[in-house]
Protein backbone atom coordinates (compact mmCIF):
# COMPACT_ATOMS: atom_id res chain seq x y z
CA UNK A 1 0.00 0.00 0.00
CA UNK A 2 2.50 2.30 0.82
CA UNK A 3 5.39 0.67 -1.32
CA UNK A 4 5.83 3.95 -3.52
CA UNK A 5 5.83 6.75 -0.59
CA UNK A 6 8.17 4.38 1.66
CA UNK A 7 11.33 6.44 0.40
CA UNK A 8 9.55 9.97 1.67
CA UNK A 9 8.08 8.82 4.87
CA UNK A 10 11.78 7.72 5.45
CA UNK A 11 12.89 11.08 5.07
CA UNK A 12 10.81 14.62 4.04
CA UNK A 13 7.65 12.93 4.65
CA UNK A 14 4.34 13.12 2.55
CA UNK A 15 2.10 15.67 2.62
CA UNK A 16 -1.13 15.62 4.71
CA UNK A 17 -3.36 16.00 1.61
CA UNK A 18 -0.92 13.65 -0.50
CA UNK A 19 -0.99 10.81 2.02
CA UNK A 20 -5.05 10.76 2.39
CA UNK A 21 -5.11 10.75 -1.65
CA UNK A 22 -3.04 7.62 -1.67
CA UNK A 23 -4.64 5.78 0.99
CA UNK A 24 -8.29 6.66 -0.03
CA UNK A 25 -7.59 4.61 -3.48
CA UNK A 26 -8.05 1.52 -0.91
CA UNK A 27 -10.62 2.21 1.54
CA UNK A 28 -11.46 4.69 4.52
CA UNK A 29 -7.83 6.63 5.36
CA UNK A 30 -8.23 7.37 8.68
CA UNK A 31 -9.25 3.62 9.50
CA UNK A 32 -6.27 2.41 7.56
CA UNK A 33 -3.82 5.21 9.03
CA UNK A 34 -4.85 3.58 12.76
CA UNK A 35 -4.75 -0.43 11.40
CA UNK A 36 -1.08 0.42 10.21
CA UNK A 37 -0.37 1.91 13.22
CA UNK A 38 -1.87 -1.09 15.16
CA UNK A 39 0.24 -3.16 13.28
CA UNK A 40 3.87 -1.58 14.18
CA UNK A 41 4.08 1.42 11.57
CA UNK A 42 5.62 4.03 13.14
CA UNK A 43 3.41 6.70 11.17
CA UNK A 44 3.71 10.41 12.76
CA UNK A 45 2.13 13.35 11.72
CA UNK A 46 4.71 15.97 11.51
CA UNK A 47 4.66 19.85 10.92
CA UNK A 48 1.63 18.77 8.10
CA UNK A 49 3.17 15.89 7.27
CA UNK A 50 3.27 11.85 7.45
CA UNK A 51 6.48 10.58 8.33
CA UNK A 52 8.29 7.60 9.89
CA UNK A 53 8.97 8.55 13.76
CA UNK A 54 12.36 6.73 13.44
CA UNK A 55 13.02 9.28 10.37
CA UNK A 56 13.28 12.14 13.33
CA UNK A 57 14.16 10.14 16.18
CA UNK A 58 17.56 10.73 17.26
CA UNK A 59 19.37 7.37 17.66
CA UNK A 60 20.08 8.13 21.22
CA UNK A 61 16.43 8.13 21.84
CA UNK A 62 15.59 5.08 19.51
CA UNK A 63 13.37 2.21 21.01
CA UNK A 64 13.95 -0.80 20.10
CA UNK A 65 13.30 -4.34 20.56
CA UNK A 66 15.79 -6.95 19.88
CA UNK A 67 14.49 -10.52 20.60
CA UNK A 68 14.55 -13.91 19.55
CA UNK A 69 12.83 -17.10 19.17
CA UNK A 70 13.24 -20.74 19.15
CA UNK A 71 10.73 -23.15 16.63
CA UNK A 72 10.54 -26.49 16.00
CA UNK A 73 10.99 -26.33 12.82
CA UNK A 74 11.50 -23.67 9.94
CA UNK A 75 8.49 -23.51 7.72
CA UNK A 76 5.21 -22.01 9.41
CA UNK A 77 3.06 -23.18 5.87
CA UNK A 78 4.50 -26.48 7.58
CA UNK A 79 2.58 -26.30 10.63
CA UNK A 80 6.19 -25.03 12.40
CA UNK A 81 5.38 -22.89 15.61
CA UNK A 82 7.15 -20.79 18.26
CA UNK A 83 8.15 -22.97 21.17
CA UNK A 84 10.20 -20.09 23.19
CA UNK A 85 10.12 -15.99 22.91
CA UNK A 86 12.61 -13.63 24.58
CA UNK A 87 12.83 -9.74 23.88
CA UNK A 88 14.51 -6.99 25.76
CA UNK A 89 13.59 -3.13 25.03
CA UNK A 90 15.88 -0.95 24.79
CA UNK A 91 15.92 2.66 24.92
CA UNK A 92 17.94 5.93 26.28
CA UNK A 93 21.25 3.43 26.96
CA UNK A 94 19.44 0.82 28.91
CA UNK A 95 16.67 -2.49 29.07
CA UNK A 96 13.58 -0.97 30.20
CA UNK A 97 11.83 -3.79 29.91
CA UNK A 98 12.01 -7.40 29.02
CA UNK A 99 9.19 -10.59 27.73
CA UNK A 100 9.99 -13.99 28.62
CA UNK A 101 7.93 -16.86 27.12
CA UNK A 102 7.60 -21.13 26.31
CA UNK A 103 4.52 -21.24 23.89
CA UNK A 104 2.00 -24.13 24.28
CA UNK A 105 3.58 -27.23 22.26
CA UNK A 106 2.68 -30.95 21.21
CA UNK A 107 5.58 -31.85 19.16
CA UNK A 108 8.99 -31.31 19.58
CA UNK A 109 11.89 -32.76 17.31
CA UNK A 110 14.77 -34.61 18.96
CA UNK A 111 17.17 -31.99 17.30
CA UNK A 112 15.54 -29.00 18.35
CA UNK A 113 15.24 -30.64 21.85
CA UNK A 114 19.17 -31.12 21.70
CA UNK A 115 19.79 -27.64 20.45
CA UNK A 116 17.83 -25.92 22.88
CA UNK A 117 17.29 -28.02 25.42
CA UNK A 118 13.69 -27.25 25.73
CA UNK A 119 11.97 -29.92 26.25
CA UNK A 120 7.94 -31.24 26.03
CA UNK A 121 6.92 -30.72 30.07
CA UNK A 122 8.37 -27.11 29.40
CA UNK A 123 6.19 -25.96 26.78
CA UNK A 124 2.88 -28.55 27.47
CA UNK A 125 1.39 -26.71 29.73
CA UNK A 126 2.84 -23.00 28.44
CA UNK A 127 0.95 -20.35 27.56
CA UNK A 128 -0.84 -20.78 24.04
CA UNK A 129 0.42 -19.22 20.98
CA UNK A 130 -2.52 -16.73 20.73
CA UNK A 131 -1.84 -15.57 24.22
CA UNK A 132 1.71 -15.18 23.52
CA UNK A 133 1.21 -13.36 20.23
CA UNK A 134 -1.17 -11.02 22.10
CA UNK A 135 1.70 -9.95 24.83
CA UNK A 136 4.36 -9.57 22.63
CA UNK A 137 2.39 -7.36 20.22
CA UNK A 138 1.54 -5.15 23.07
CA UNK A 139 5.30 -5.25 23.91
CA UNK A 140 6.48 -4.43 20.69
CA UNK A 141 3.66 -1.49 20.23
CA UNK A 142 6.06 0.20 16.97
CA UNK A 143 9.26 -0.02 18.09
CA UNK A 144 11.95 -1.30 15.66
CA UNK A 145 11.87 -5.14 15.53
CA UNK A 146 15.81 -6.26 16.05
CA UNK A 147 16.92 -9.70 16.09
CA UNK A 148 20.03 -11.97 14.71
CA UNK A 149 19.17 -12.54 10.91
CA UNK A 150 16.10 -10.69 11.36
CA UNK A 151 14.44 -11.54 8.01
CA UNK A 152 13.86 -14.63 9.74
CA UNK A 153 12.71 -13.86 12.95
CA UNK A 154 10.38 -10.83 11.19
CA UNK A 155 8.81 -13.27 8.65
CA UNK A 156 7.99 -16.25 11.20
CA UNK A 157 6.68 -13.91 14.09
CA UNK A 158 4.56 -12.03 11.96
CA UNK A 159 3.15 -15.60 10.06
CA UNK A 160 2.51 -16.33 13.85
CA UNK A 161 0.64 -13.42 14.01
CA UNK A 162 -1.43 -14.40 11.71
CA UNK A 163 -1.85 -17.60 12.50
CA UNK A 164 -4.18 -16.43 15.51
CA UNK A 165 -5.95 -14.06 13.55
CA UNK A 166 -3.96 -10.97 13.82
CA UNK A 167 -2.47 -8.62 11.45
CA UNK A 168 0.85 -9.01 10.46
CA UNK A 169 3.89 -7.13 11.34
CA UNK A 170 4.52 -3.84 9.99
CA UNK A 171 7.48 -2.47 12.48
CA UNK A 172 10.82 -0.98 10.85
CA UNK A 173 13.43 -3.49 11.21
CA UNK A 174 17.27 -3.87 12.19
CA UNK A 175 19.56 -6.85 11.67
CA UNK A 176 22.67 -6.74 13.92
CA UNK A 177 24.05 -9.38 11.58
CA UNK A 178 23.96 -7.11 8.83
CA UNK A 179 24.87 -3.87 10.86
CA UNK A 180 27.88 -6.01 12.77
CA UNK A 181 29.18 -7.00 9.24
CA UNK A 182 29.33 -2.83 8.62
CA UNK A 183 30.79 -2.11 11.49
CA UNK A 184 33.78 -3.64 12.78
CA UNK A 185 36.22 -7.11 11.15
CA UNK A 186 35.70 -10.35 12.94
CA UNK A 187 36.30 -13.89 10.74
CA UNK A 188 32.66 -14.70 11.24
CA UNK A 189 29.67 -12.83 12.46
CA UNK A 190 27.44 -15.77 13.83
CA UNK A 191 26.31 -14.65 17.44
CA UNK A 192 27.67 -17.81 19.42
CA UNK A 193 31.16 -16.71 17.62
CA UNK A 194 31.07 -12.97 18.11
CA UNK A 195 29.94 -13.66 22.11
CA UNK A 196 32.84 -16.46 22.70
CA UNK A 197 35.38 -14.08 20.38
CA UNK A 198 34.05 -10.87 22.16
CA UNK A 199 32.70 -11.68 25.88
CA UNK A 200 29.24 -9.96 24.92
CA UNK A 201 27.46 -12.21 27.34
CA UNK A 202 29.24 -13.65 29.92
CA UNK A 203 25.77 -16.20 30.96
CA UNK A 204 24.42 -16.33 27.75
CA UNK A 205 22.88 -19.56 27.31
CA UNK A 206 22.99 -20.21 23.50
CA UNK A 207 19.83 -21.11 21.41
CA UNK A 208 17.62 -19.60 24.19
CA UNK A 209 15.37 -17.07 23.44
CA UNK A 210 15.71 -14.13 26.05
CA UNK A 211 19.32 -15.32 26.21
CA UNK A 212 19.99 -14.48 22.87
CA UNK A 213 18.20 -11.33 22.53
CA UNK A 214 20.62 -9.93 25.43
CA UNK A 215 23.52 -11.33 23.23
CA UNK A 216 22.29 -9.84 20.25
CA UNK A 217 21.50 -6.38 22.20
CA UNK A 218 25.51 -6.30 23.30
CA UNK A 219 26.42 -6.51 20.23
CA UNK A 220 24.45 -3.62 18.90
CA UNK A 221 25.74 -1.77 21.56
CA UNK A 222 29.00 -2.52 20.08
CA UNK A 223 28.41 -1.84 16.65
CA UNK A 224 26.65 1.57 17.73
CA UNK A 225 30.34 2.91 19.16
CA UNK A 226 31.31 1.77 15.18
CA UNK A 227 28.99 4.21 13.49
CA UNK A 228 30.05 6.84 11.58
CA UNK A 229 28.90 10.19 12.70
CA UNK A 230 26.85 11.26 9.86
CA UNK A 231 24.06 8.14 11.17
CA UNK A 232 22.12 10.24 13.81
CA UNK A 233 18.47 8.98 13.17
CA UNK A 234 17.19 5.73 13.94
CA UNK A 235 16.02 5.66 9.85
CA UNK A 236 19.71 6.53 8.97
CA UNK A 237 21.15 3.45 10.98
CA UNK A 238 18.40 1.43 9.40
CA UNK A 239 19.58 2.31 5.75
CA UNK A 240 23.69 2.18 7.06
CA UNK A 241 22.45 -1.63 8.04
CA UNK A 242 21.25 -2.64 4.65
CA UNK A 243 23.16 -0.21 1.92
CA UNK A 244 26.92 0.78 3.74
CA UNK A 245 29.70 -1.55 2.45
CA UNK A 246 30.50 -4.97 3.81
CA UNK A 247 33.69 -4.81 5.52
CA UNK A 248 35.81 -7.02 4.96
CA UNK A 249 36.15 -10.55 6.72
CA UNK A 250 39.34 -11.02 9.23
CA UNK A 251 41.59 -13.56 7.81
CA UNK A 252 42.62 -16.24 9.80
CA UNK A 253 46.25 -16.10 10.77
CA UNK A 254 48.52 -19.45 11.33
CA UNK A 255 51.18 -20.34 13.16
C-alpha cells in the first residue's frame, strides 16, 4: 500500500493532503492510518506531514526491541510454531523492559530438543500461541523489531501473528548481523562466535530465546560505538544496516 511513498516517509515525509489521496484509493484513510499503526508502523504526523517517527528520532532516543525465538521447525506453511520468545527493550542506553515466554507445544523434534534443550513438560502446559502473540504485540507497540538474521525472525513472528488471527507485522526493522558486518572485522559474524570471540554475554545460554536477545543487544551496543557520525536517526542506521559496504572478513592467521 504504501510501497511507492516508503522512500519519503523515510525522510521529508508526505504531505497531509498527499498521504489521504493515496490511501483513499483503498478504503477509509483514517481507518487504515490507525490499522497500520496497530500493526507496528511508526506513522507520525509531523509539521503537516506523514512521516516515519524513526526518520526524526535521534538514535540516542531510539526504542527498540531486539528478541529472539526458538521453533521447531523452519516452515510455518509447515505447521512449524514458536516454542520459546525472549525480547529486551531498549531505549535511552538501557533495558527498560524485558518478555519472557515457552509457547503451548505438542511436538517437539529430537534436534531442536538437543539444540535448545527445551523440552515437552516445558512448553505442554505454556501459555498458548494466541496468548503469547497477544503480549508480545503489546510489547512491541512500533518499536523497531531487532533480532540476529532478522528476516527470519520478522517473517515467522509475523506468520505467527497471523496464525491467531492478527495482522501481520509492519514495524521498521534492524539486523545486527547485517549492521555487525558494517561495522567492525571479525572472521565470522554468527552470534555464538562474536559472544565467545568478544565476551558480549558472559551467561548467555545459547539457542535460548531471552538469552539471545541480550547477546544480540551487546552486540548492537558494540556496533553503535562503530557508526560513523553522519548516522544520527534511527532511519539513517536502518539504511547504514542494509546499503553501507560490507567490511571485509578477518583472515585467519597461522602459526
Amino acid at each position: 500500500m504504501l510501497t511507492k511513498l516508503e522512500a519519503a516517509l523515510s525522510y521529508q515525509g508526505v504531505p497531509r493532503n498527499r498521504f489521504y489521496q493515496v490511501l483513499n484509493k483503498f478504503g477509509e484513510a483514517d481507518m487504515l492510518i490507525e490499522l497500520l499503526k496497530a500493526q507496528g508502523l511508526p506513522l507520525y504526523e509531523y509539521q503537516g506531514k506523514f512521516i516515519y517517527k524513526t526518520a526524526i528520532q535521534p538514535l540516542t532516543h531510539g526504542k527498540f526491541c531486539i528478541m529472539d525465538i526458538e521453533t521447531n521447525g523452519s516452515k510455518p506453511s509447515k505447521g512449524a510454531t514458536i516454542i520459546e520468545l525472549g525480547a529486551v527493550m531498549y531505549q535511552d542506553g538501557k533495558i527498560i523492559d524485558e518478555y519472557e515466554s515457552f509457547v503451548q507445544c505438542d511436538t517437539i523434534p529430537p534436534t531442536i530438543m538437543e539444540l535448545t534443550g527445551i523440552s515437552l513438560d516445558d512448553t505442554r502446559e505454556a501459555p498458548s500461541l494466541k496468548q503469547v502473540m497477544h503480549e508480545f504485540k503489546a510489547f512491541l507497540g512500533d518499536a523497531v523489531f531487532v533480532a540476529h538474521d532478522v528476516k527470519f525472525d520478522y517473517k515467522f513472528t509475523s506468520a505467527m501473528m497471523e496464525r491467531v488471527h492478527l495482522e501481520p507485522l509492519a514495524n521498521r526493522k534492524l539486523c545486527t548481523f547485517e549492521l555487525a558486518q558494517r561495522t567492525f572485522e571479525a572472521q565470522r559474524y554468527g552470534l555464538k562466535f562474536l559472544n565467545e570471540t568478544m565476551d558480549l554475554h558472559q551467561e548467555a545460554d545459547h539457542h535460548r530465546a531471552l538469552s539471545d536477545a541480550i547477546t544480540a543487544l551487546e552486540l548492537m551496543k558494540i556496533s553503535f560505538q562503530c557508526l560513523p557520525k553522519k548516522v544520527t536517526t534511527v532511519e539513517k542506521l536502518i539504511e547504514f544496516s542494509k546499503l553501507a559496504p560490507r567490511l571485509a572478513r578477518r583472515e585467519v592467521k597461522n602459526g
